[in-house]
N, C-alpha and C. Protein backbone atom coordinates (compact mmCIF):
# COMPACT_ATOMS: atom_id res chain seq x y z
N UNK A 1 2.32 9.08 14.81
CA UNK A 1 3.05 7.98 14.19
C UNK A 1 2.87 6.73 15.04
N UNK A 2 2.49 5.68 14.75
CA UNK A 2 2.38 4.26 15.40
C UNK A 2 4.16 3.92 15.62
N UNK A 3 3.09 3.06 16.68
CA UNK A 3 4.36 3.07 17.82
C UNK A 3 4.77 1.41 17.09
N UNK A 4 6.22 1.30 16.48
CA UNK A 4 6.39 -0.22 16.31
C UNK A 4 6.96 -1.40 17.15
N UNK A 5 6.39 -2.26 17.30
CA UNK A 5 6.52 -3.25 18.24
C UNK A 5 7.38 -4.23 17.84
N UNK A 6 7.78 -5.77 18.34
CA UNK A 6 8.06 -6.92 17.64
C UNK A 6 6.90 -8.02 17.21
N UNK A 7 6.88 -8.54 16.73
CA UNK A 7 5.88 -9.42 15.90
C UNK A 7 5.92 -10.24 17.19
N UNK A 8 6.75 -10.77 17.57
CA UNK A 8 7.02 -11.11 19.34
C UNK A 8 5.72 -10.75 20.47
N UNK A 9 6.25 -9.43 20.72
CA UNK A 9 5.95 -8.71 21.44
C UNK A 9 4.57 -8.78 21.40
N UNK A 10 3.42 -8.41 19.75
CA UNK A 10 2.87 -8.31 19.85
C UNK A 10 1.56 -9.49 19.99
N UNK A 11 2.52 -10.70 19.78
CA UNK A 11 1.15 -12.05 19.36
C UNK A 11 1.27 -12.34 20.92
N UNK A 12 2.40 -11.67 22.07
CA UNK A 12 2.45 -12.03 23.57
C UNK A 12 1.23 -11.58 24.04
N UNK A 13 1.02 -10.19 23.80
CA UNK A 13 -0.09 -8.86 24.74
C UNK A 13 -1.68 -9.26 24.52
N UNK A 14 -2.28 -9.57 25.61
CA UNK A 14 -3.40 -10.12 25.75
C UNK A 14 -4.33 -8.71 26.05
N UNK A 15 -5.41 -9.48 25.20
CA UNK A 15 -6.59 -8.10 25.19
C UNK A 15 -6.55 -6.82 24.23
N UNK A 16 -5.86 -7.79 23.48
CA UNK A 16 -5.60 -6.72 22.20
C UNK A 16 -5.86 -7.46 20.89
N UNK A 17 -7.10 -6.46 20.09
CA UNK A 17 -7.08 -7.20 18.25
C UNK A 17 -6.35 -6.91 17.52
N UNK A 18 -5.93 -7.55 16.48
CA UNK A 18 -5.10 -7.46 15.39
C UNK A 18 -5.43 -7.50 14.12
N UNK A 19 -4.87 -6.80 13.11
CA UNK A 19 -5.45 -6.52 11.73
C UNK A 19 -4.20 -6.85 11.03
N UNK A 20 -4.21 -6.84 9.89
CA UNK A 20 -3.55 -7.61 8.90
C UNK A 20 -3.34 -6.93 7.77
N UNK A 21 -2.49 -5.94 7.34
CA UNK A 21 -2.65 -5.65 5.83
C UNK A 21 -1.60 -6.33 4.91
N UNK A 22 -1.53 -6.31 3.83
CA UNK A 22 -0.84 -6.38 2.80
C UNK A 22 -0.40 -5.85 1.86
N UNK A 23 0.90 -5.77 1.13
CA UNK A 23 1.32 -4.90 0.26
C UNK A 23 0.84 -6.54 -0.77
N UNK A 24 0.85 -6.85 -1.85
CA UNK A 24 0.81 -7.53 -2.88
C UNK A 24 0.99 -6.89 -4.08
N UNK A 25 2.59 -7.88 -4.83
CA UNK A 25 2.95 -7.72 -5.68
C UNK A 25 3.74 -8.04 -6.59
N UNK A 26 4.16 -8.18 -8.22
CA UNK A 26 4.44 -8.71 -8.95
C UNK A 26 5.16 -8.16 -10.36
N UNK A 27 6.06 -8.53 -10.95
CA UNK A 27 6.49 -7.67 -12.26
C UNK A 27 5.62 -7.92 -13.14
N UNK A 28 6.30 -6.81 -13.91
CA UNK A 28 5.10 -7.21 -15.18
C UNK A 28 5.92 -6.69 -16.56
N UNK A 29 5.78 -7.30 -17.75
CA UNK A 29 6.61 -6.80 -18.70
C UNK A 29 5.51 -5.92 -19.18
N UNK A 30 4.27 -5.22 -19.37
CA UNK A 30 3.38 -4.41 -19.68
C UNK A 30 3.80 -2.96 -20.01
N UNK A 31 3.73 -2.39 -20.58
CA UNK A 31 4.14 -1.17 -21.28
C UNK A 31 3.01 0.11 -21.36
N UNK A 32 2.57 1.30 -20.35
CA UNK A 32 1.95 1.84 -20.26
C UNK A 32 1.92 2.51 -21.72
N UNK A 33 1.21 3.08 -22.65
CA UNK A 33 0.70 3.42 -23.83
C UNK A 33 1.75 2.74 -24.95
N UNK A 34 1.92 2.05 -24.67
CA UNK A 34 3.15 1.09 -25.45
C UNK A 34 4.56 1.12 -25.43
N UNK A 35 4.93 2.59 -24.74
CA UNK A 35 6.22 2.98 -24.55
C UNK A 35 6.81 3.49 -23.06
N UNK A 36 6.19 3.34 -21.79
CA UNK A 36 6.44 3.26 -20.58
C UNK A 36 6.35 1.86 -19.88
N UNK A 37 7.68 1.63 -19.72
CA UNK A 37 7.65 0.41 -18.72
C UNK A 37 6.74 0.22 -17.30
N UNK A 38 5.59 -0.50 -17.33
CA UNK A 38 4.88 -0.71 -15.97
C UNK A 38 6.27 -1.17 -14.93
N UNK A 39 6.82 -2.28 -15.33
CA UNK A 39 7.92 -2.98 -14.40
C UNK A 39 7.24 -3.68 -13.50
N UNK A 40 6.65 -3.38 -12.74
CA UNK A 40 5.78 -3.89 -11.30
C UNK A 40 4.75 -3.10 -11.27
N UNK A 41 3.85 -4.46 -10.27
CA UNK A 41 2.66 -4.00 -10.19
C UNK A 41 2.50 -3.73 -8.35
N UNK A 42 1.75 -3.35 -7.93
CA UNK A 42 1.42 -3.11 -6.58
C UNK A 42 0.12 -2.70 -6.47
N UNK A 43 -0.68 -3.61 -5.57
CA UNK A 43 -1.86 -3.74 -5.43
C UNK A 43 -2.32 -2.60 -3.98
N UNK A 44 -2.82 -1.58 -4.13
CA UNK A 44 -3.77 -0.97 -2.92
C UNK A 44 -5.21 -0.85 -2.94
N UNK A 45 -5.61 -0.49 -2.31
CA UNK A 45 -7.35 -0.21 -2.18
C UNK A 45 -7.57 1.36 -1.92
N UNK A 46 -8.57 1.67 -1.91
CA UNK A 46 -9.49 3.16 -1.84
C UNK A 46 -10.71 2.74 -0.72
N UNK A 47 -10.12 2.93 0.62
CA UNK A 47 -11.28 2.82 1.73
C UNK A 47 -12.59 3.72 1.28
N UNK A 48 -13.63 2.91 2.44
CA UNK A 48 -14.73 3.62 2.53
C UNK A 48 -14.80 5.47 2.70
N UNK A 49 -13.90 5.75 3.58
CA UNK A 49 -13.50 7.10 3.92
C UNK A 49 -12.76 7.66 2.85
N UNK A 50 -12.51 7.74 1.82
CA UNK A 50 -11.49 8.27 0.90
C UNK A 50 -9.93 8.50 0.82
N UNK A 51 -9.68 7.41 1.87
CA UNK A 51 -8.00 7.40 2.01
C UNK A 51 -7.60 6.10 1.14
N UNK A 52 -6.48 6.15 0.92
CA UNK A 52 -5.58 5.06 0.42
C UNK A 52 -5.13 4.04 1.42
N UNK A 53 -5.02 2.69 0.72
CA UNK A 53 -4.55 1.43 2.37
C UNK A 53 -4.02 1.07 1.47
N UNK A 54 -3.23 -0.50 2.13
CA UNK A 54 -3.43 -1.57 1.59
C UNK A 54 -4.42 -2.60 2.27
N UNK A 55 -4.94 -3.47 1.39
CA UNK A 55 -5.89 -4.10 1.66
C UNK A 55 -5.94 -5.35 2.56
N UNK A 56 -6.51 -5.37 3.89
CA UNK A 56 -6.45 -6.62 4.50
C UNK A 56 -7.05 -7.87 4.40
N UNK A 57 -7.30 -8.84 5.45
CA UNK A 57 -7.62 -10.39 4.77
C UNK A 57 -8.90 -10.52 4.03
N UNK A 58 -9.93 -9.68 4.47
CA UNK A 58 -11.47 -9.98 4.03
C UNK A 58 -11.32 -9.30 2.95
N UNK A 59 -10.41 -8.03 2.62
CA UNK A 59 -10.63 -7.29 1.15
C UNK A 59 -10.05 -7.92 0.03
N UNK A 60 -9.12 -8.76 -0.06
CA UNK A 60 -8.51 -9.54 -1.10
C UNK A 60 -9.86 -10.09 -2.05
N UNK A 61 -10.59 -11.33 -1.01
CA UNK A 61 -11.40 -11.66 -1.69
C UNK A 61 -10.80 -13.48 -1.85
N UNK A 62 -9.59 -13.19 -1.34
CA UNK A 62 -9.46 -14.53 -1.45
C UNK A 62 -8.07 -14.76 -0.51
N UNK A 63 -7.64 -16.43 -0.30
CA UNK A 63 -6.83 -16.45 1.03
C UNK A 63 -5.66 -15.99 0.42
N UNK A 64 -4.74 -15.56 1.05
CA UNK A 64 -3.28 -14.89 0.83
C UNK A 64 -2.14 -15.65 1.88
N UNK A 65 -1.93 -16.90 1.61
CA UNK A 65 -1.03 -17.36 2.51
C UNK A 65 0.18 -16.98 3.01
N UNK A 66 0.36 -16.01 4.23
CA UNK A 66 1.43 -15.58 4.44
C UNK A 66 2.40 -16.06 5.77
N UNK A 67 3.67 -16.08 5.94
CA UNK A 67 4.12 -16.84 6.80
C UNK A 67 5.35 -15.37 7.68
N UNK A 68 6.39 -15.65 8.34
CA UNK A 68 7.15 -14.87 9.45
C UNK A 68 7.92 -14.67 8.29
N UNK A 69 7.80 -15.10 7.09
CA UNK A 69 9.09 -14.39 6.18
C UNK A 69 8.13 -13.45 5.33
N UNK A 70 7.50 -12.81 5.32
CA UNK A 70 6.89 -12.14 4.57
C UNK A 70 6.18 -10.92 5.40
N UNK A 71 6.31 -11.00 7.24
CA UNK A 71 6.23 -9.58 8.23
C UNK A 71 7.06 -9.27 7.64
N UNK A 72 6.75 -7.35 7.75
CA UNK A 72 7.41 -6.47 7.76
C UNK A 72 7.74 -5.86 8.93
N UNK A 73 5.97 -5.92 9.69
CA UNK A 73 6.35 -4.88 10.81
C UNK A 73 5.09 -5.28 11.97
N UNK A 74 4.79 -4.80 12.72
CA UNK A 74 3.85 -4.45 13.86
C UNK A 74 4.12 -3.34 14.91
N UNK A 75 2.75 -2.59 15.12
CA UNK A 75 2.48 -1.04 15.36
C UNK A 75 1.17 -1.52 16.22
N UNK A 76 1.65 -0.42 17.38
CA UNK A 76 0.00 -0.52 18.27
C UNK A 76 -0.75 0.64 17.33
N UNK A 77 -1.51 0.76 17.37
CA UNK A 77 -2.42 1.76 16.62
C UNK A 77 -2.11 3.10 17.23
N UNK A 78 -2.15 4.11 16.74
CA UNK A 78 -2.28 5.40 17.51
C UNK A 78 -3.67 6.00 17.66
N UNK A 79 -4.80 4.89 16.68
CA UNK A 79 -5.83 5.93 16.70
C UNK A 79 -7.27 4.85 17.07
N UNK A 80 -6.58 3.75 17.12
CA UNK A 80 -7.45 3.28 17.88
C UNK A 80 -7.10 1.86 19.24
N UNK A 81 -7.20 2.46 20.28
CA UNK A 81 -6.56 1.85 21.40
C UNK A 81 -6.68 0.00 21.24
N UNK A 82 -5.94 -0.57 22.19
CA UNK A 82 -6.03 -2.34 22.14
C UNK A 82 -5.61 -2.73 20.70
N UNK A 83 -5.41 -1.82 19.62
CA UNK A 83 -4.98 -2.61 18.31
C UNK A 83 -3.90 -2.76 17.96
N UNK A 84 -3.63 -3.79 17.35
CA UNK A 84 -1.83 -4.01 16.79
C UNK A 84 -2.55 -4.51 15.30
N UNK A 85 -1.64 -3.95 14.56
CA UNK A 85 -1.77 -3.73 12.82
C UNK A 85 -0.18 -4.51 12.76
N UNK A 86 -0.09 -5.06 12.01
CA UNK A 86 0.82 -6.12 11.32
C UNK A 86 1.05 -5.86 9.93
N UNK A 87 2.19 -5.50 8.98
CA UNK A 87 2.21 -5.30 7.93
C UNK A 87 2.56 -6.18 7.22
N UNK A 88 2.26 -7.20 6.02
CA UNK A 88 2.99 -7.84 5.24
C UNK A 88 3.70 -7.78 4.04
N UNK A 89 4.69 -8.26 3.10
CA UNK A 89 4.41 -8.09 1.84
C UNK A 89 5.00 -9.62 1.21
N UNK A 90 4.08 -9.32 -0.24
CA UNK A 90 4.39 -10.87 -0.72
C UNK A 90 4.34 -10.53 -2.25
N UNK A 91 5.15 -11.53 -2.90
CA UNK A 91 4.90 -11.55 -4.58
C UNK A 91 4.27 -12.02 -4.69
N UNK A 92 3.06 -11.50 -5.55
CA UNK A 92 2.05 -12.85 -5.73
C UNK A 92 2.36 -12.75 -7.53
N UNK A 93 3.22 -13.09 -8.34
CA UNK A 93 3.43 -12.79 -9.92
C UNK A 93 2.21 -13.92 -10.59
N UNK A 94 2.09 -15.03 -10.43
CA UNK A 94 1.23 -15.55 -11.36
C UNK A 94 -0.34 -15.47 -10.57
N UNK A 95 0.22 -15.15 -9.78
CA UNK A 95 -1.56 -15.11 -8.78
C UNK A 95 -2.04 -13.57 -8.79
N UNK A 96 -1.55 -12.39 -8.80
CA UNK A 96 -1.70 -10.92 -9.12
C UNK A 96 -2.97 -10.75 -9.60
N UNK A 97 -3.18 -11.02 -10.67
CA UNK A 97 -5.09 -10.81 -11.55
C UNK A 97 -5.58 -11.30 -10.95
N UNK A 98 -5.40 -12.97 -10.58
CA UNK A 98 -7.07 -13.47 -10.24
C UNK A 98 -6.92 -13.05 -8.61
N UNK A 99 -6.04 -12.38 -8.18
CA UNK A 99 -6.40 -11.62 -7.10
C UNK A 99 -7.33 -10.29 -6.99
N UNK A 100 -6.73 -9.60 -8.14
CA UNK A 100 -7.50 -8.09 -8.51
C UNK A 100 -9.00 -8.29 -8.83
N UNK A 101 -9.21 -9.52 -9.51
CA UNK A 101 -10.72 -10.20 -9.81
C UNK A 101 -11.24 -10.57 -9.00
N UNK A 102 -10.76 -11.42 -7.82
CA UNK A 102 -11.35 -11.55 -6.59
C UNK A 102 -11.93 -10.73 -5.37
N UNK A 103 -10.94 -9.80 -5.69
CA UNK A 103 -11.23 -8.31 -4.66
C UNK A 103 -12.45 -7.72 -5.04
N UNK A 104 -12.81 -7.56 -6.90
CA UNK A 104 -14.27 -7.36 -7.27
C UNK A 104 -15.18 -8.42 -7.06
N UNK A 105 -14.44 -9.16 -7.56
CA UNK A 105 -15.99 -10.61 -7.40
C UNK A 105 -16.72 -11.16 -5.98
N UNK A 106 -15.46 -11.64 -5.24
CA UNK A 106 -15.87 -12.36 -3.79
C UNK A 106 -15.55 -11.77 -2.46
N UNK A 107 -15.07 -10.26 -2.57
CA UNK A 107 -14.87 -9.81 -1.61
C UNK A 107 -16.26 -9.21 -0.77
N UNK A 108 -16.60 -9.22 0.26
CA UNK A 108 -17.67 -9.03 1.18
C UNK A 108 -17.86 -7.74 0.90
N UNK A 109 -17.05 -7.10 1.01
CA UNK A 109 -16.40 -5.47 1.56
C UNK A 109 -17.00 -4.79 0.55
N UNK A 110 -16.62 -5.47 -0.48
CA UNK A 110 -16.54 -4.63 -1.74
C UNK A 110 -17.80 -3.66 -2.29
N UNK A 111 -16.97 -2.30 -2.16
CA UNK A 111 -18.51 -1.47 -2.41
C UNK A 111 -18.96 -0.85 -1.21
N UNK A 112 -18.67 -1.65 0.00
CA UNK A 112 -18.92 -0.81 1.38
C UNK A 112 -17.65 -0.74 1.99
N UNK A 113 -16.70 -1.54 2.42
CA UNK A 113 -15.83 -0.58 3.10
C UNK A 113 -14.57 -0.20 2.29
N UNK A 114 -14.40 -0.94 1.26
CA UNK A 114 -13.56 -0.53 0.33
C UNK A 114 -14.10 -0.78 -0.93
N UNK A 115 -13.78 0.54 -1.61
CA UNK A 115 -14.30 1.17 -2.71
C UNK A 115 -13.43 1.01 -4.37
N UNK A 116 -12.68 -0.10 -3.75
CA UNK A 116 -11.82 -0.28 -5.29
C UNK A 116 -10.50 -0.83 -4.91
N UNK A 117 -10.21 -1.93 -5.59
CA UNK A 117 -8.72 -1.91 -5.58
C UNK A 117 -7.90 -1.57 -7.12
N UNK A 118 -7.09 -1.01 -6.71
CA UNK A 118 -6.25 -0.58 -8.09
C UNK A 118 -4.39 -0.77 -7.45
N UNK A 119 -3.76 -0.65 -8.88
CA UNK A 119 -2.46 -0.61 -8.86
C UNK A 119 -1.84 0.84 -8.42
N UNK A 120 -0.67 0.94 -7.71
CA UNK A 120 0.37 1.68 -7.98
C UNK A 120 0.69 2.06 -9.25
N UNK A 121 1.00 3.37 -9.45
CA UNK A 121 1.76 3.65 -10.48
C UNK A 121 3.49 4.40 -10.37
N UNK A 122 4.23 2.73 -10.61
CA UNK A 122 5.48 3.48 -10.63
C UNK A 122 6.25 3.91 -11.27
N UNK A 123 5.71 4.76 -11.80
CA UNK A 123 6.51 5.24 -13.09
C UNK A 123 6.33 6.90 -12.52
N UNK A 124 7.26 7.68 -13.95
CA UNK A 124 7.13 9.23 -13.55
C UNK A 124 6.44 9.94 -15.38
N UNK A 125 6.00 10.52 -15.25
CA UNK A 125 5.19 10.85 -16.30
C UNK A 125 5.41 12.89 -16.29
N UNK A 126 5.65 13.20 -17.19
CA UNK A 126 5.95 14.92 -17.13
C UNK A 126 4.87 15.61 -16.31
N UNK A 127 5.16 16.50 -16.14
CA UNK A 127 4.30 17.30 -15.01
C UNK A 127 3.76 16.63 -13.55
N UNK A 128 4.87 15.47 -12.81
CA UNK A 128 4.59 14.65 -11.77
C UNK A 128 3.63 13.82 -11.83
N UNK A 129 3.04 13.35 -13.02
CA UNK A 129 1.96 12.22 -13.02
C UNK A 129 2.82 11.24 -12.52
N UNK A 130 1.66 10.25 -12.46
CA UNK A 130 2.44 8.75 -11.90
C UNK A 130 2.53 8.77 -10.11
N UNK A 131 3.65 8.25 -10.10
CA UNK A 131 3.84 8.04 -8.48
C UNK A 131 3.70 9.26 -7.99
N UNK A 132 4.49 10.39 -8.11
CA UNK A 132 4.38 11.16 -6.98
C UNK A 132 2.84 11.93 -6.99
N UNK A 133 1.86 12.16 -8.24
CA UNK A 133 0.35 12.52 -8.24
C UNK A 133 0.10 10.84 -7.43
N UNK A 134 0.20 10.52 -6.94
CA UNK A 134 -0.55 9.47 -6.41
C UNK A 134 -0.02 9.32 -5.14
N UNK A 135 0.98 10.14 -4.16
CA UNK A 135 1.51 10.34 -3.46
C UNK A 135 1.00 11.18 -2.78
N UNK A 136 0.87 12.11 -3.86
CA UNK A 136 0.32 13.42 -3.39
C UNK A 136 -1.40 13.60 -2.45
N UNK A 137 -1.77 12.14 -2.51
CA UNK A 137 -3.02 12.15 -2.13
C UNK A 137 -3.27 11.80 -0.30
N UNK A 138 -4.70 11.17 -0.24
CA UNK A 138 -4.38 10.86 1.47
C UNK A 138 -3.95 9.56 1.48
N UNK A 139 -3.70 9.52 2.51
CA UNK A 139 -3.31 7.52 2.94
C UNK A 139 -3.96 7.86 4.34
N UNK A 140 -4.24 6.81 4.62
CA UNK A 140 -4.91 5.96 6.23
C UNK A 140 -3.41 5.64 7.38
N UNK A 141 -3.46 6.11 7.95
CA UNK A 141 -2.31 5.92 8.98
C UNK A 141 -1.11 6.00 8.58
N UNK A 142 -0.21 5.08 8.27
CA UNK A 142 1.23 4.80 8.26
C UNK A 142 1.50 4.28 6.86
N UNK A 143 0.21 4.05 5.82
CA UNK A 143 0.21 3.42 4.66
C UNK A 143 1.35 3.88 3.71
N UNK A 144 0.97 5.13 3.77
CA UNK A 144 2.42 5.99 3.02
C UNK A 144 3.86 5.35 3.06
N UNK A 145 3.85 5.56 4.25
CA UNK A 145 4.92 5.27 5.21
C UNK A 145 5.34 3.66 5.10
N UNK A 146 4.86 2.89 4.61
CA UNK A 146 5.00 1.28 4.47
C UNK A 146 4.86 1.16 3.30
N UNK A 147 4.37 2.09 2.08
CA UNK A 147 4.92 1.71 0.98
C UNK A 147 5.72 2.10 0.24
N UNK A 148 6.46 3.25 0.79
CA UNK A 148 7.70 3.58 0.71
C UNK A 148 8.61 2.59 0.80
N UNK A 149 8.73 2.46 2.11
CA UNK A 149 9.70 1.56 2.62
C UNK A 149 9.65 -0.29 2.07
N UNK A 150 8.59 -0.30 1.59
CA UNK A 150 8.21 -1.58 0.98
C UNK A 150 8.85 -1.25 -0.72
N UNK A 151 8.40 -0.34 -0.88
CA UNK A 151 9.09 -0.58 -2.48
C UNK A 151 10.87 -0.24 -2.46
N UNK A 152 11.22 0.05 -1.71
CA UNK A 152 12.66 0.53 -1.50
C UNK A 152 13.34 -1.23 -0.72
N UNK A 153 12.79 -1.51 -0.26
CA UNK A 153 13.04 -3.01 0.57
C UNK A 153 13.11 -4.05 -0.59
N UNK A 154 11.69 -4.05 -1.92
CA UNK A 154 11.47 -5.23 -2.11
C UNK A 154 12.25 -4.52 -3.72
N UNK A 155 12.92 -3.22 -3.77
CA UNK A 155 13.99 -3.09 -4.88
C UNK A 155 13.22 -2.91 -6.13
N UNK A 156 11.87 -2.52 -5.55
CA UNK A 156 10.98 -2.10 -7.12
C UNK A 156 11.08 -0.88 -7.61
N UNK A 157 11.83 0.22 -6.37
CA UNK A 157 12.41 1.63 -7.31
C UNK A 157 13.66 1.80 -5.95
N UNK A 158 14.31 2.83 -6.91
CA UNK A 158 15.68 3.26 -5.67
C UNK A 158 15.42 4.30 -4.87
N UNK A 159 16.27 4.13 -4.18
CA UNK A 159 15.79 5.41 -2.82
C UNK A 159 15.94 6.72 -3.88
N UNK A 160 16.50 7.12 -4.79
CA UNK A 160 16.87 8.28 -5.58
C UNK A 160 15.12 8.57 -5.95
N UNK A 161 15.11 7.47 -6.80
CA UNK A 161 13.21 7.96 -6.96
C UNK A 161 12.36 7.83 -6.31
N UNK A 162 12.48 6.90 -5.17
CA UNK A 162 11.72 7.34 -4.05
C UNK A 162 11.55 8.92 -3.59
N UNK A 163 12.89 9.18 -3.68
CA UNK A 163 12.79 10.95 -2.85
C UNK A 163 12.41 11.72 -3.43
N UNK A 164 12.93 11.59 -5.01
CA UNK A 164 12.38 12.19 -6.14
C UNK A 164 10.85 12.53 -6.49
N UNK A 165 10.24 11.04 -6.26
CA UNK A 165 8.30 11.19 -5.76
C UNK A 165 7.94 11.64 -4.77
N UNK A 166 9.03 11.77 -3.88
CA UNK A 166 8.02 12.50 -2.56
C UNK A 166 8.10 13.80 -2.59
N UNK A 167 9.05 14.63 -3.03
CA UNK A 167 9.60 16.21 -3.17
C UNK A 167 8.55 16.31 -4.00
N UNK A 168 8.32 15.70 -4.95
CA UNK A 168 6.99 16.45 -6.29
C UNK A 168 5.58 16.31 -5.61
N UNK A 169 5.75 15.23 -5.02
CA UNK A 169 4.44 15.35 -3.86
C UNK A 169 4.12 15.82 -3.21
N UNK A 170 5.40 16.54 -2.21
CA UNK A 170 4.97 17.13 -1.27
C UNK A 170 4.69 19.26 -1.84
N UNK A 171 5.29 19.10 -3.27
CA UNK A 171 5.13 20.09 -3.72
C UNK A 171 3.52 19.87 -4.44
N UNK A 172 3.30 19.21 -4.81
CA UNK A 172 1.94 19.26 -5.62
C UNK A 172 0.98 19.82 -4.28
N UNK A 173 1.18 18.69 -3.24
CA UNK A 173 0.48 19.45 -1.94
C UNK A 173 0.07 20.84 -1.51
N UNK A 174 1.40 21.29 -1.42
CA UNK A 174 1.62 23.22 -1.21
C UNK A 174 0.75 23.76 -2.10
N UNK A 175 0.99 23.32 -3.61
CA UNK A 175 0.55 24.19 -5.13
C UNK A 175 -0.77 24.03 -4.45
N UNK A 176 -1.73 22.89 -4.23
CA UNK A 176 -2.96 22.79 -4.15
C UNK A 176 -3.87 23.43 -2.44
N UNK A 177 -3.08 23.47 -2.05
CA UNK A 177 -3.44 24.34 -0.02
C UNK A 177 -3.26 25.75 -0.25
N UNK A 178 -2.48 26.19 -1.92
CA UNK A 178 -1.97 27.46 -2.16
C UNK A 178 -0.86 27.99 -1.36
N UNK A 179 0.15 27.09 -0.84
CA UNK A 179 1.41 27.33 -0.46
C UNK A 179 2.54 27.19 -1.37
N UNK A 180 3.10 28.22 -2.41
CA UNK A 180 3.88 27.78 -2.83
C UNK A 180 5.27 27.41 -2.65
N UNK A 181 5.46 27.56 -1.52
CA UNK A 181 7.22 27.13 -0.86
C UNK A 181 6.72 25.75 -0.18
């Protein structure tokens, strides 16, 4: 687990790089097959390695102006020494698409170190589709772990369905390692 620092702390410590991710996100009145509320959108990526992130400054594709009201957090890395990772999050509601378009069009990355950006799905769908099948997958470090706490912070689901997606997750897990308890 990364060790969390102060945003302080960490722009003080010399000889150390820093990375940047972002949660980005926005409501949406959109209606999954015409009769599931999308509600919000939430933007992640699909790294080169096959884990889940969120996407930092070069993967957007375009600038993301963010300021000290929009940190969440800062973490020395656990897995790779001298680094401090910085988390943000921001609404971007009328800027959302031509962000998702940018991440395909003008992003550098795109195609080599990240392999797609797509939405969250927060909704629950019978047999655990939705969030918690999308839970159920890998994430890259602490990603999990920050968008939890990011969608519970920024009031886009309640801690009830938060826990609710992670129990079906962490059960879809077992079903698939062939543990069924």
């Amino acid at each position: 687990m990364a060790e969390q620092i102060t945003r302080e702390d960490a722009l003080t410590r010399e000889g150390y790089r820093h990375a940047c991710h972002i949660m980005l996100y926005g409501d949406s009145s959109a209606k999954l097959f015409g009769k599931i509320p999308i509600k919000h959108i939430v933007l992640m990526q699909m790294r080169f390695d096959g884990l889940l992130g969120f996407p930092g400054g070069l993967e957007v594709g375009v600038a993301v102006p963010v300021g000290v009201d929009n940190h969440v957090s800062s973490c020395l890395s656990p897995s790779c020494p001298r680094l401090i990772t910085h988390f943000y999050i921001k609404m971007t509601e009328s800027e959302l698409k031509e962000r998702e378009r940018a991440a395909v069009a003008t992003a550098t990355d795109h195609g080599l170190e990240v392999l797609g950006m797509f939405r969250v799905p927060l909704y629950f769908l019978k047999n655990g589709g939705g969030l918690p099948y999308f839970l159920s997958h890998s994430f890259i470090s602490n990603s999990q772990a920050q968008l939890l706490s990011a969608l519970q912070r920024c009031g886009l689901l309640s801690q009830g369905e938060l826990e609710k997606a992670v129990r079906q997750a962490e059960q879809m897990r077992r079903t698939r390692s062939g543990d069924p308890h």
